[in-house]
PDB file of N, CA and C in Angstrom:
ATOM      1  N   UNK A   1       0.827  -1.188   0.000  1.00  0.00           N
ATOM      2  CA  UNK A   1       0.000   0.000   0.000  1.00  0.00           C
ATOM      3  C   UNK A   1       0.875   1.256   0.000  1.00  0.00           C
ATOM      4  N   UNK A   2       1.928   1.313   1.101  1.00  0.00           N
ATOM      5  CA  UNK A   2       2.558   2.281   0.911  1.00  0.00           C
ATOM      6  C   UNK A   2       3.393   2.561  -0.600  1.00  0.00           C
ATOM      7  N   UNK A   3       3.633   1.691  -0.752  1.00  0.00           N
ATOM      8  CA  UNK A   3       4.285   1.657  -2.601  1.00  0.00           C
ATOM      9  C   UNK A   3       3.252   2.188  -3.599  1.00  0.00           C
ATOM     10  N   UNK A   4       2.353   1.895  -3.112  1.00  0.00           N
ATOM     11  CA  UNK A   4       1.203   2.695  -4.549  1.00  0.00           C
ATOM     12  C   UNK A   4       1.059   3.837  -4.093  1.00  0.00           C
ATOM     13  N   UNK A   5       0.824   4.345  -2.910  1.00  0.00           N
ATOM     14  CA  UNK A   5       0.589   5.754  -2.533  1.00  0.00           C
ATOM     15  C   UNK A   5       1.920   6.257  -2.660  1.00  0.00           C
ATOM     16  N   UNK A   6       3.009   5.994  -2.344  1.00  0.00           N
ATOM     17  CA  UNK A   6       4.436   6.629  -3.232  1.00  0.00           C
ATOM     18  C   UNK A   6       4.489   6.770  -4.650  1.00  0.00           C
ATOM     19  N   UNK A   7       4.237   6.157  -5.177  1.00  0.00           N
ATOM     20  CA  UNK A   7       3.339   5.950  -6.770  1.00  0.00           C
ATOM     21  C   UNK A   7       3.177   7.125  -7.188  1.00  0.00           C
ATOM     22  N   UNK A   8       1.563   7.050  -6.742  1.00  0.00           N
ATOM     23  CA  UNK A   8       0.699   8.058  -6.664  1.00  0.00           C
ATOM     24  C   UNK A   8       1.209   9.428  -6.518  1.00  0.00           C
ATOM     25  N   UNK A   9       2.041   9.556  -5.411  1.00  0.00           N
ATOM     26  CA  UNK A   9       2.473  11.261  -4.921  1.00  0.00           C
ATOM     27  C   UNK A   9       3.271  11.352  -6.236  1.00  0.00           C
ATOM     28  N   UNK A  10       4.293  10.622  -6.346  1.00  0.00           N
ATOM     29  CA  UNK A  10       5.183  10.894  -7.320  1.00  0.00           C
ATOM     30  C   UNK A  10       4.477  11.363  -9.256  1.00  0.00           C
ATOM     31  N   UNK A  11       3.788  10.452  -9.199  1.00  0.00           N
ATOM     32  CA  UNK A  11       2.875  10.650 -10.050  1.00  0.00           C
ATOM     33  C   UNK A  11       2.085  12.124 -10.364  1.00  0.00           C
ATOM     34  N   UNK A  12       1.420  12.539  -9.372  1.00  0.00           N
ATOM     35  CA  UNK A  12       0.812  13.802  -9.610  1.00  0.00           C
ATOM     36  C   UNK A  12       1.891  14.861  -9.786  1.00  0.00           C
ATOM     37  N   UNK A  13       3.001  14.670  -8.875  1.00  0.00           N
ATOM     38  CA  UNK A  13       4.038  15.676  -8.889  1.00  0.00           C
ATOM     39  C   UNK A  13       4.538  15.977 -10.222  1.00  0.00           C
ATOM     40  N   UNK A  14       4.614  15.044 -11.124  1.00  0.00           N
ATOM     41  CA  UNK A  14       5.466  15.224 -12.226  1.00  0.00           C
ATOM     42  C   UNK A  14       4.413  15.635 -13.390  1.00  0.00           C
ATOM     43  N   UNK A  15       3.274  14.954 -12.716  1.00  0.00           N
ATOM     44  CA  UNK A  15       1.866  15.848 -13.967  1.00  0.00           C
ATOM     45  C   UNK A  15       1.899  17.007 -13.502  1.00  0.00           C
ATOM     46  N   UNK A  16       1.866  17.832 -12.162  1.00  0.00           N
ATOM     47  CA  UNK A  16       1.471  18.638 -11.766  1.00  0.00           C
ATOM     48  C   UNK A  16       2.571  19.722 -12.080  1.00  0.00           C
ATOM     49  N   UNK A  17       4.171  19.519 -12.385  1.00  0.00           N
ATOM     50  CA  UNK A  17       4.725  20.318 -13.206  1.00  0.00           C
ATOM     51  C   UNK A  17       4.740  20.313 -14.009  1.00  0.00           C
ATOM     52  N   UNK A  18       4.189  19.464 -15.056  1.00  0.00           N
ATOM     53  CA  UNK A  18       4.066  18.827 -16.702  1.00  0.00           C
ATOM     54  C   UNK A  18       5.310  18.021 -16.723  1.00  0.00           C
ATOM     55  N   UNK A  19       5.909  17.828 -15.885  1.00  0.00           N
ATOM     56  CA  UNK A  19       6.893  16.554 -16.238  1.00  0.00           C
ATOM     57  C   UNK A  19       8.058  17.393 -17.605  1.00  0.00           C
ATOM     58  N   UNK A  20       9.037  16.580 -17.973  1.00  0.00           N
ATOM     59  CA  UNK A  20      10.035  17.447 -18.541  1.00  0.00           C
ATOM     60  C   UNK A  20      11.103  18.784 -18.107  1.00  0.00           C
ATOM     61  N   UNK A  21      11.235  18.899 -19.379  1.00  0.00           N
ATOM     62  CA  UNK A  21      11.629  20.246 -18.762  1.00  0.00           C
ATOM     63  C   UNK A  21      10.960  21.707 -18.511  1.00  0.00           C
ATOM     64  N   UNK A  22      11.576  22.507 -17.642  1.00  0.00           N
ATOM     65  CA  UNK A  22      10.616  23.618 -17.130  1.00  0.00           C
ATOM     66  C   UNK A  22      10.461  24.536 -17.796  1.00  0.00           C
ATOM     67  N   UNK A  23       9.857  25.017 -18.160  1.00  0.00           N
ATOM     68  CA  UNK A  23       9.763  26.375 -19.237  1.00  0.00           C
ATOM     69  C   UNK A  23      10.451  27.506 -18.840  1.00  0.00           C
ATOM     70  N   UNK A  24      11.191  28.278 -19.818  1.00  0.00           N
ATOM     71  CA  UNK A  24      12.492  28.952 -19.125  1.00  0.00           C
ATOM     72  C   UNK A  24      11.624  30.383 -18.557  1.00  0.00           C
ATOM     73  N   UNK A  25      11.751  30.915 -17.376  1.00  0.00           N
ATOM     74  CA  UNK A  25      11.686  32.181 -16.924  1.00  0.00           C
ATOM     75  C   UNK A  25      12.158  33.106 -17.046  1.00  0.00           C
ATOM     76  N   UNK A  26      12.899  33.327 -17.509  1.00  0.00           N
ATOM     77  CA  UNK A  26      13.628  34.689 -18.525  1.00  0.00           C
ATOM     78  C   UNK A  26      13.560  34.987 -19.917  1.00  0.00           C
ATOM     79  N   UNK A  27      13.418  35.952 -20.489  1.00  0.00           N
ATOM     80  CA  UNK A  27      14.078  36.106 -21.945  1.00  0.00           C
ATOM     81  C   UNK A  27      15.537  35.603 -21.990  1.00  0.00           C
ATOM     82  N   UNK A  28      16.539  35.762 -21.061  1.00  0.00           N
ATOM     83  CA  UNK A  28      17.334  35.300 -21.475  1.00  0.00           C
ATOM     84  C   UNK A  28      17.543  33.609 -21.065  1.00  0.00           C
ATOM     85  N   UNK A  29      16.938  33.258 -20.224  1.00  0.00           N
ATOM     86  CA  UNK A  29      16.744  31.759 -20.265  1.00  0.00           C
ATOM     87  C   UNK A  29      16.206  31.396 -21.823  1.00  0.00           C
ATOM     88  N   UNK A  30      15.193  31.753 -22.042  1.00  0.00           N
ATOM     89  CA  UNK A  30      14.620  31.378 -23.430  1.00  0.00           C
ATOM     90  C   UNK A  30      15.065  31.326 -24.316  1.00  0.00           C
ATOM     91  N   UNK A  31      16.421  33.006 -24.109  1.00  0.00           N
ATOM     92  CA  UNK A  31      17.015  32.591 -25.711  1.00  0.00           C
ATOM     93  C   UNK A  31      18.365  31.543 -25.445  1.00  0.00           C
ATOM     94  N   UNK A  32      18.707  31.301 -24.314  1.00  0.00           N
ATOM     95  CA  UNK A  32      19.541  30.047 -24.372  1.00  0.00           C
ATOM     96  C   UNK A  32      18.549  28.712 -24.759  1.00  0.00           C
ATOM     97  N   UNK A  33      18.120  28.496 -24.966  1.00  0.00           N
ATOM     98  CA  UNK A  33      17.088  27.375 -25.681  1.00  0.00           C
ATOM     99  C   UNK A  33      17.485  27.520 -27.293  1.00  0.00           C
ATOM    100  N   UNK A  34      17.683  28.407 -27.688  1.00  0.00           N
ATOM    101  CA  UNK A  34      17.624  28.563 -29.018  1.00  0.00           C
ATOM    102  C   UNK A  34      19.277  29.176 -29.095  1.00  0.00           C
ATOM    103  N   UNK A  35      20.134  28.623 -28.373  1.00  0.00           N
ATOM    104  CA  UNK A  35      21.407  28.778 -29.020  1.00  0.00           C
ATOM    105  C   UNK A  35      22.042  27.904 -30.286  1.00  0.00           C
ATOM    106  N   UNK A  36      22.467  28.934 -31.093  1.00  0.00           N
ATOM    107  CA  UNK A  36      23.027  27.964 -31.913  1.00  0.00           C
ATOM    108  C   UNK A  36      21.669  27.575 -33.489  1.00  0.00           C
ATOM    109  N   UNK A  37      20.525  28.554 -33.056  1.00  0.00           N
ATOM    110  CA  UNK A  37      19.473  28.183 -33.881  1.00  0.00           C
ATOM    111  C   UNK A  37      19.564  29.478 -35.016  1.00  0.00           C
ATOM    112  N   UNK A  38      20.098  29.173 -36.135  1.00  0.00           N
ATOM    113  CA  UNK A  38      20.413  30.847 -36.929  1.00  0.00           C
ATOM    114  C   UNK A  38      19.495  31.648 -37.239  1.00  0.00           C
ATOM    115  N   UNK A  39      17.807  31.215 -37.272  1.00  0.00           N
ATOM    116  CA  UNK A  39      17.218  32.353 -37.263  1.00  0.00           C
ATOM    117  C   UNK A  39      16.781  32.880 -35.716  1.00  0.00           C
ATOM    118  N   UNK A  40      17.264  32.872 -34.748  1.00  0.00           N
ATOM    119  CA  UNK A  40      16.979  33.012 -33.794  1.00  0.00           C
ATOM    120  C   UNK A  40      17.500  34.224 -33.087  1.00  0.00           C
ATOM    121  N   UNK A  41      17.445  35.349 -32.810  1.00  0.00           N
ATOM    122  CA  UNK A  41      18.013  36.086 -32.059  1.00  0.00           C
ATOM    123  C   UNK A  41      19.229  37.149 -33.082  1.00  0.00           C
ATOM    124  N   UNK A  42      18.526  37.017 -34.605  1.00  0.00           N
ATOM    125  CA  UNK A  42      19.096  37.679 -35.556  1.00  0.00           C
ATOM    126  C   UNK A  42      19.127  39.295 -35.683  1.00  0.00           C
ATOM    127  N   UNK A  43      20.260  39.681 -35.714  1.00  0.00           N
ATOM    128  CA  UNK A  43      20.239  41.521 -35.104  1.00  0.00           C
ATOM    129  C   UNK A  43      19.946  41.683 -36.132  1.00  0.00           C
ATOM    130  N   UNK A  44      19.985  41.421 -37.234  1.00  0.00           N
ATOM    131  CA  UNK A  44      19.235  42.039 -38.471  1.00  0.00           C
ATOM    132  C   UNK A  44      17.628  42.271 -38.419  1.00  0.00           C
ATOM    133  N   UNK A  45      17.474  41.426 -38.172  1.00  0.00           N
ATOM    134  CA  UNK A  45      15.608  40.980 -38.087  1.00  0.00           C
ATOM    135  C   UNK A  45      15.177  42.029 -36.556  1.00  0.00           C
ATOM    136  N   UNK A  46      15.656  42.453 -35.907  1.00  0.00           N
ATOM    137  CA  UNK A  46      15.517  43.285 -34.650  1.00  0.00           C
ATOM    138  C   UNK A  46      14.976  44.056 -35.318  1.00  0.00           C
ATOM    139  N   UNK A  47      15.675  45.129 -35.991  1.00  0.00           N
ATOM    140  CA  UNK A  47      14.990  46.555 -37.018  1.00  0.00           C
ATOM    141  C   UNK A  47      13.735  46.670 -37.023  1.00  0.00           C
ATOM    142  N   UNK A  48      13.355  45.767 -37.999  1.00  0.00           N
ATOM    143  CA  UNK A  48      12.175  45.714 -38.804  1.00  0.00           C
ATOM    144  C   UNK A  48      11.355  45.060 -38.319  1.00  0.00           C
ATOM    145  N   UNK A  49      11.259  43.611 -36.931  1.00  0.00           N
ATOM    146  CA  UNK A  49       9.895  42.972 -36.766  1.00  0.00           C
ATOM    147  C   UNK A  49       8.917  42.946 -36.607  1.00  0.00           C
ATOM    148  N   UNK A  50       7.744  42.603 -37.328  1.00  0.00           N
ATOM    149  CA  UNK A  50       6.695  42.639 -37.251  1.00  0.00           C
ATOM    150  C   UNK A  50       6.439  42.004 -36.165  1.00  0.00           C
ATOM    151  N   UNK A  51       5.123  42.517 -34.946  1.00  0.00           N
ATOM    152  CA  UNK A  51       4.405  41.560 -33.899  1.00  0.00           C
ATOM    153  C   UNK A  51       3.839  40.860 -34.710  1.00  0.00           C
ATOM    154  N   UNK A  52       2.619  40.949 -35.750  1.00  0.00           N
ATOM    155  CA  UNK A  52       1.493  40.179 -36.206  1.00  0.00           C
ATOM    156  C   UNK A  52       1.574  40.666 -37.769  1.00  0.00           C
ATOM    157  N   UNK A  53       0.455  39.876 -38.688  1.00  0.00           N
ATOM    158  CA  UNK A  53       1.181  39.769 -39.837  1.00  0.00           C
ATOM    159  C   UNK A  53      -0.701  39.716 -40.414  1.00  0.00           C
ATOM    160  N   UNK A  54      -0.994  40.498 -41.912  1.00  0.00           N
ATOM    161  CA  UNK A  54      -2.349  40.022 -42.439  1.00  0.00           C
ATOM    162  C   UNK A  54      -2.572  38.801 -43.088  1.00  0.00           C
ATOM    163  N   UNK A  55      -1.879  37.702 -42.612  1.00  0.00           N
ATOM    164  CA  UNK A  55      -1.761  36.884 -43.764  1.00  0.00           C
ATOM    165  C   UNK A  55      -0.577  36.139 -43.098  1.00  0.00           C
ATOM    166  N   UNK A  56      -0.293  34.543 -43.431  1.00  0.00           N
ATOM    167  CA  UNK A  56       0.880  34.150 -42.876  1.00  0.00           C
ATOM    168  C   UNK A  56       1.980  34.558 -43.803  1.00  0.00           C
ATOM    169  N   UNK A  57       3.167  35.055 -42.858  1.00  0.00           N
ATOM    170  CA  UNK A  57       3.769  35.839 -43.026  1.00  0.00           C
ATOM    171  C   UNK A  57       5.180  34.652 -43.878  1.00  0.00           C
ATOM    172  N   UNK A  58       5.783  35.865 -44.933  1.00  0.00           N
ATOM    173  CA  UNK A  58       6.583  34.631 -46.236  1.00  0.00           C
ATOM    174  C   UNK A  58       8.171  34.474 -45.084  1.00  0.00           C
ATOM    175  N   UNK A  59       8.320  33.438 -45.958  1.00  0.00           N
ATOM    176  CA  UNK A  59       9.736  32.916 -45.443  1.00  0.00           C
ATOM    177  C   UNK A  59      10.798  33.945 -45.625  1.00  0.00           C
ATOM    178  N   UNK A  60      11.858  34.531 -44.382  1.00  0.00           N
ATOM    179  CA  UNK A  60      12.385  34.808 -44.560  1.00  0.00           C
ATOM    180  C   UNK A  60      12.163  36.620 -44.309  1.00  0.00           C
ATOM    181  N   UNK A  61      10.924  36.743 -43.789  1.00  0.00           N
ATOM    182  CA  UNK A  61      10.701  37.919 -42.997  1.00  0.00           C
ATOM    183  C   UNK A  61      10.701  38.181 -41.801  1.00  0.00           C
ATOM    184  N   UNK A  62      10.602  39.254 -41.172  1.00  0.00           N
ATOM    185  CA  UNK A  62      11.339  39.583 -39.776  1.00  0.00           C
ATOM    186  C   UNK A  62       9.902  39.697 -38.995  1.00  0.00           C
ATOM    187  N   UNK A  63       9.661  38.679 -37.718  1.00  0.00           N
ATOM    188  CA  UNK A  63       8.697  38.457 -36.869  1.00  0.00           C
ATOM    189  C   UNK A  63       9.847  38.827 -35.555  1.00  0.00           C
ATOM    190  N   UNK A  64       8.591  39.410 -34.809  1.00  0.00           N
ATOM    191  CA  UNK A  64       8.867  39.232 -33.214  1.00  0.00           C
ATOM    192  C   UNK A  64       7.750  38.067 -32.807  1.00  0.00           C
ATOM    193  N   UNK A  65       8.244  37.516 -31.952  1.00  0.00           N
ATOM    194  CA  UNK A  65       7.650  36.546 -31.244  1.00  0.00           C
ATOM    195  C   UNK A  65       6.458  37.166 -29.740  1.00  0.00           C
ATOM    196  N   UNK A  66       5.184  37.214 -29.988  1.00  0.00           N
ATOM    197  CA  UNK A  66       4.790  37.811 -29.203  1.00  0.00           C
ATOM    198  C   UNK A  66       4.537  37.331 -27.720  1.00  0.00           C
ATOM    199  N   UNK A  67       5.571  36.094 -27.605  1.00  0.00           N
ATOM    200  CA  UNK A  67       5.445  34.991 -25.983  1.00  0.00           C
ATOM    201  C   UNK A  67       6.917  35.767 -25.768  1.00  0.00           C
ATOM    202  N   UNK A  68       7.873  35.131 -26.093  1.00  0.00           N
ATOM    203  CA  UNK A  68       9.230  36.244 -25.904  1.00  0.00           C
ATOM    204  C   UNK A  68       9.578  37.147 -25.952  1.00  0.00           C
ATOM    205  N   UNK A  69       8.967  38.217 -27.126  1.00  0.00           N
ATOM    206  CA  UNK A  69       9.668  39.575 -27.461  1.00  0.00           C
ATOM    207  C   UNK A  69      10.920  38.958 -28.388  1.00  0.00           C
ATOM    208  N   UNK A  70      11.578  37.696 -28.355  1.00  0.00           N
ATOM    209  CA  UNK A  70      12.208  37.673 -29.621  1.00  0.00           C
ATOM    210  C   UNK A  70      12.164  37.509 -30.925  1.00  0.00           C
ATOM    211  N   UNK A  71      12.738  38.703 -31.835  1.00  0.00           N
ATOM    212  CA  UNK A  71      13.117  38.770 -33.254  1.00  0.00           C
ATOM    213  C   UNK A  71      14.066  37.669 -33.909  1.00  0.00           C
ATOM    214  N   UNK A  72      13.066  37.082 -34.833  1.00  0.00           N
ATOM    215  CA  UNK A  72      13.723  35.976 -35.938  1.00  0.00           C
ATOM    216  C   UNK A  72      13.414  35.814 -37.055  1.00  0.00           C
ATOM    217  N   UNK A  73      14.321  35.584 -37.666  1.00  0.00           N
ATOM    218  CA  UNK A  73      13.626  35.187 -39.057  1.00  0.00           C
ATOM    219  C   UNK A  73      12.737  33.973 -39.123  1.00  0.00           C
ATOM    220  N   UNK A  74      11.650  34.204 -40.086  1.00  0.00           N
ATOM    221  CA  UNK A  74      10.602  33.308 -40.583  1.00  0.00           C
ATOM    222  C   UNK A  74      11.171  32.535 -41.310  1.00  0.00           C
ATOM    223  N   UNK A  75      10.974  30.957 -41.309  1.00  0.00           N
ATOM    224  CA  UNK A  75      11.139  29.924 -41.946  1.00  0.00           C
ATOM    225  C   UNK A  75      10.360  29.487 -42.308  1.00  0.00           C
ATOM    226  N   UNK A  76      10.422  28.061 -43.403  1.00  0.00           N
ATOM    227  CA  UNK A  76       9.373  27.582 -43.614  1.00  0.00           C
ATOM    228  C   UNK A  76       8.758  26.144 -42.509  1.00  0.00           C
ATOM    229  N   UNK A  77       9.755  26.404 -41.527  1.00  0.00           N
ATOM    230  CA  UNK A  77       9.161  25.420 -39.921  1.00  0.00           C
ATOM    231  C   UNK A  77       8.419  26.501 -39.235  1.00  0.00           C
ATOM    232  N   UNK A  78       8.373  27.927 -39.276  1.00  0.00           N
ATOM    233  CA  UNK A  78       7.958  28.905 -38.322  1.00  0.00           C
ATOM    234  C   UNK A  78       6.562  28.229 -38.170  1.00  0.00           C
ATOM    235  N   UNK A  79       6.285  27.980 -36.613  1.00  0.00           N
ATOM    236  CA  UNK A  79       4.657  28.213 -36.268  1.00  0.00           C
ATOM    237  C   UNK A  79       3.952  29.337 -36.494  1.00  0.00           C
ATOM    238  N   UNK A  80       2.841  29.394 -36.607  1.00  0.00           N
ATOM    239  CA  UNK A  80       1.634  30.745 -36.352  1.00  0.00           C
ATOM    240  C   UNK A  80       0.770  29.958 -35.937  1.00  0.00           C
ATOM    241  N   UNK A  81      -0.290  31.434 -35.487  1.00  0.00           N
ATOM    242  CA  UNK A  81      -1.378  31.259 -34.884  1.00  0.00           C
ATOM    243  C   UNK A  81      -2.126  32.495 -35.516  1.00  0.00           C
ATOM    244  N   UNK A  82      -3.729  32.633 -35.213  1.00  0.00           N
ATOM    245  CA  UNK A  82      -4.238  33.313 -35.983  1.00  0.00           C
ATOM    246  C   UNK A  82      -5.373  34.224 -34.521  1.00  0.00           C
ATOM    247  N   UNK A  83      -5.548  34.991 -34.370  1.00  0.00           N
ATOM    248  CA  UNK A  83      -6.275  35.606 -33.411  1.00  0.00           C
ATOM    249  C   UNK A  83      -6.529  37.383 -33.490  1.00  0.00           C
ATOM    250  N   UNK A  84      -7.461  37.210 -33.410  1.00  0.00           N
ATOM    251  CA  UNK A  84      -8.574  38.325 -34.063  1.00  0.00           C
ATOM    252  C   UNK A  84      -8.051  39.063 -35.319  1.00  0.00           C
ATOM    253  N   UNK A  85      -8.172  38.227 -36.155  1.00  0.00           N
ATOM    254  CA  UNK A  85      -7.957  38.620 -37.232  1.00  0.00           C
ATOM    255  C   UNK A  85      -6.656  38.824 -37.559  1.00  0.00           C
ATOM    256  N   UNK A  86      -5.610  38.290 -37.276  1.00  0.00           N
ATOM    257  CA  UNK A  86      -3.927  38.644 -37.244  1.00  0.00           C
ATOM    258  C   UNK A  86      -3.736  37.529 -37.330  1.00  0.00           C
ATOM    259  N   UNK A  87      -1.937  37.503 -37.515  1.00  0.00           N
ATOM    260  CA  UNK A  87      -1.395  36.140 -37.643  1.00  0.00           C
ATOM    261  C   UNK A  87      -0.084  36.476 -36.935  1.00  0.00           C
ATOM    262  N   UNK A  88       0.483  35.582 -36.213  1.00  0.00           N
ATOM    263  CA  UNK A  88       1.140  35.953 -35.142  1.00  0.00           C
ATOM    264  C   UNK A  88       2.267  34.912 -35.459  1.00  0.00           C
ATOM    265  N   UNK A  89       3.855  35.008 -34.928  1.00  0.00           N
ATOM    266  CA  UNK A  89       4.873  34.707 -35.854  1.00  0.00           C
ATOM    267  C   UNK A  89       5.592  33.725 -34.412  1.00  0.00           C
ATOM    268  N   UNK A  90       6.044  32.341 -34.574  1.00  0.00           N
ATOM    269  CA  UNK A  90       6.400  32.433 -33.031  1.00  0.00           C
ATOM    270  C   UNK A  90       7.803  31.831 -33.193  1.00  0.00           C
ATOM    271  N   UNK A  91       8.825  32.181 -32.213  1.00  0.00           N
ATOM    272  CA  UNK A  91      10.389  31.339 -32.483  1.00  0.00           C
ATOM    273  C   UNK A  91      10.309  30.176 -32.033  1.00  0.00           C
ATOM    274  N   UNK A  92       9.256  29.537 -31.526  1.00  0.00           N
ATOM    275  CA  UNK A  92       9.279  28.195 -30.955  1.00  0.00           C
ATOM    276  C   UNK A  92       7.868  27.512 -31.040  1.00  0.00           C
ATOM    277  N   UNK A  93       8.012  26.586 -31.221  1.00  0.00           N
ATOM    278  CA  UNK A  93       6.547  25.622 -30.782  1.00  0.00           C
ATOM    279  C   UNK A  93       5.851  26.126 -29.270  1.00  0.00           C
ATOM    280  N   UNK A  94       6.918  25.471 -28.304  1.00  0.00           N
ATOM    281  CA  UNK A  94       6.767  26.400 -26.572  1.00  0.00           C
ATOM    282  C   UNK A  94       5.913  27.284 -26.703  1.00  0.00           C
ATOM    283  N   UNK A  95       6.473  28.328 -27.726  1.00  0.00           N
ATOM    284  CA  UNK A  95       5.805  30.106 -27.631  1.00  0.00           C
ATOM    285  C   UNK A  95       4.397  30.099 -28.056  1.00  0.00           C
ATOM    286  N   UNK A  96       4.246  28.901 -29.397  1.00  0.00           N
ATOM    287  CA  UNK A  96       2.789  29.001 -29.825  1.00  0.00           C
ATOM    288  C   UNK A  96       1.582  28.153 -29.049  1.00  0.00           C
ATOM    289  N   UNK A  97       2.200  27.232 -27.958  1.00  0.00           N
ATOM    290  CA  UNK A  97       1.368  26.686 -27.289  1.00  0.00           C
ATOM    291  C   UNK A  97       1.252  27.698 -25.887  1.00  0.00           C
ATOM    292  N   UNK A  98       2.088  28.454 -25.606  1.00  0.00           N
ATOM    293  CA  UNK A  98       2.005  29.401 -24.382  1.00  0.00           C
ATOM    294  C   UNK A  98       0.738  30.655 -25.032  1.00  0.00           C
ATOM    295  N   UNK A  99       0.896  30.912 -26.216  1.00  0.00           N
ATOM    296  CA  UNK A  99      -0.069  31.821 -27.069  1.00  0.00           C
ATOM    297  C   UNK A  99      -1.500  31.143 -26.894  1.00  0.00           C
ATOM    298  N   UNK A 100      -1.428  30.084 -27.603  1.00  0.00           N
ATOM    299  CA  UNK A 100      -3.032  29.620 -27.904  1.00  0.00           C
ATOM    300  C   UNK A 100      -3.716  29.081 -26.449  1.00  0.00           C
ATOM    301  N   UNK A 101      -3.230  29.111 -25.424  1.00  0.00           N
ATOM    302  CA  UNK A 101      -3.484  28.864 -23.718  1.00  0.00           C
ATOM    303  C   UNK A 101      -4.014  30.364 -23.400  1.00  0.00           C
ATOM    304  N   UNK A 102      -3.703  31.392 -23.789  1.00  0.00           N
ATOM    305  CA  UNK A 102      -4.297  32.422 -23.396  1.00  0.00           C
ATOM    306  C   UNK A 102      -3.700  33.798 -23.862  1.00  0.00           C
ATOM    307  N   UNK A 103      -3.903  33.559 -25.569  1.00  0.00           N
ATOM    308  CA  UNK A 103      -3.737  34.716 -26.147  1.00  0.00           C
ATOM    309  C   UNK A 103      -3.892  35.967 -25.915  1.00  0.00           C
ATOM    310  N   UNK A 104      -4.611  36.650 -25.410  1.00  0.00           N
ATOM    311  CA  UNK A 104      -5.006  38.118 -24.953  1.00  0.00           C
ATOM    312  C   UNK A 104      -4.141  38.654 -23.752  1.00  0.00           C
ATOM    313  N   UNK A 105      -3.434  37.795 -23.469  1.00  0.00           N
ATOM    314  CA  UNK A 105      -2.527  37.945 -22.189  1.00  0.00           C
ATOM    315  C   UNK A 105      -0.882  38.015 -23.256  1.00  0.00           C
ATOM    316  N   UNK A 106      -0.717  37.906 -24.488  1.00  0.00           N
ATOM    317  CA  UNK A 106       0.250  38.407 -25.626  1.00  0.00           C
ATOM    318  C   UNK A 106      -0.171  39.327 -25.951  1.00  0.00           C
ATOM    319  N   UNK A 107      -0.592  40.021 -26.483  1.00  0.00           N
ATOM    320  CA  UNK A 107      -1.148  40.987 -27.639  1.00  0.00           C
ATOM    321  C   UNK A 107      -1.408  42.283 -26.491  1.00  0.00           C
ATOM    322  N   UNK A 108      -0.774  43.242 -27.462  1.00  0.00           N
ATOM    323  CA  UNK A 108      -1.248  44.498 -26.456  1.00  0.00           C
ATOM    324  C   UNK A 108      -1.891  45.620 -27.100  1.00  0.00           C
TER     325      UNK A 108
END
């Protein structure tokens, strides 16, 4: 009995942080996630990024990420998402599932 209820605790604990790894708390935690990723954290693409886009936005244009605040270039892996009428550009999968959980809490 005591072995299943050790189980058990252990069990919720690791659902109850989502198990894995932790989602980084910094911008700069975040952009160490994406070291080493070349459209990622591109000073070129800083200038010019668009937050949101009329239309999904072409490969190779300059998005800010509206979960990070980081500027990257658009690929043809880039996620989007689409919300009130916009299309929104993200540097990570992470960023577009942190978006579609409660979009209006991005967008300003």
């Amino acid at each position: 009995m005591r072995v299943l209820a050790g189980s058990l605790s252990l069990a919720f604990l690791v659902a109850g942080c989502g198990g894995g790894t932790p989602e980084p708390e910094t911008a700069a935690e975040h952009h160490e996630e994406h070291e080493g990723d070349a459209e990622h954290g591109d000073p070129a693409a800083a200038a010019d990024a668009q937050a949101s886009f009329e239309g999904a936005p072409p490969v190779g244009a300059h998005a800010l990420c509206p979960v990070s605040g980081e500027a990257f270039s658009v690929s043809a892996e880039t996620q989007t998402a689409e919300y009130q009428g916009r299309t929104y550009a993200f540097c990570c999968p992470r960023c577009k599932g942190r978006f579609e959980a409660n979009p209006a809490s991005f967008v300003h």
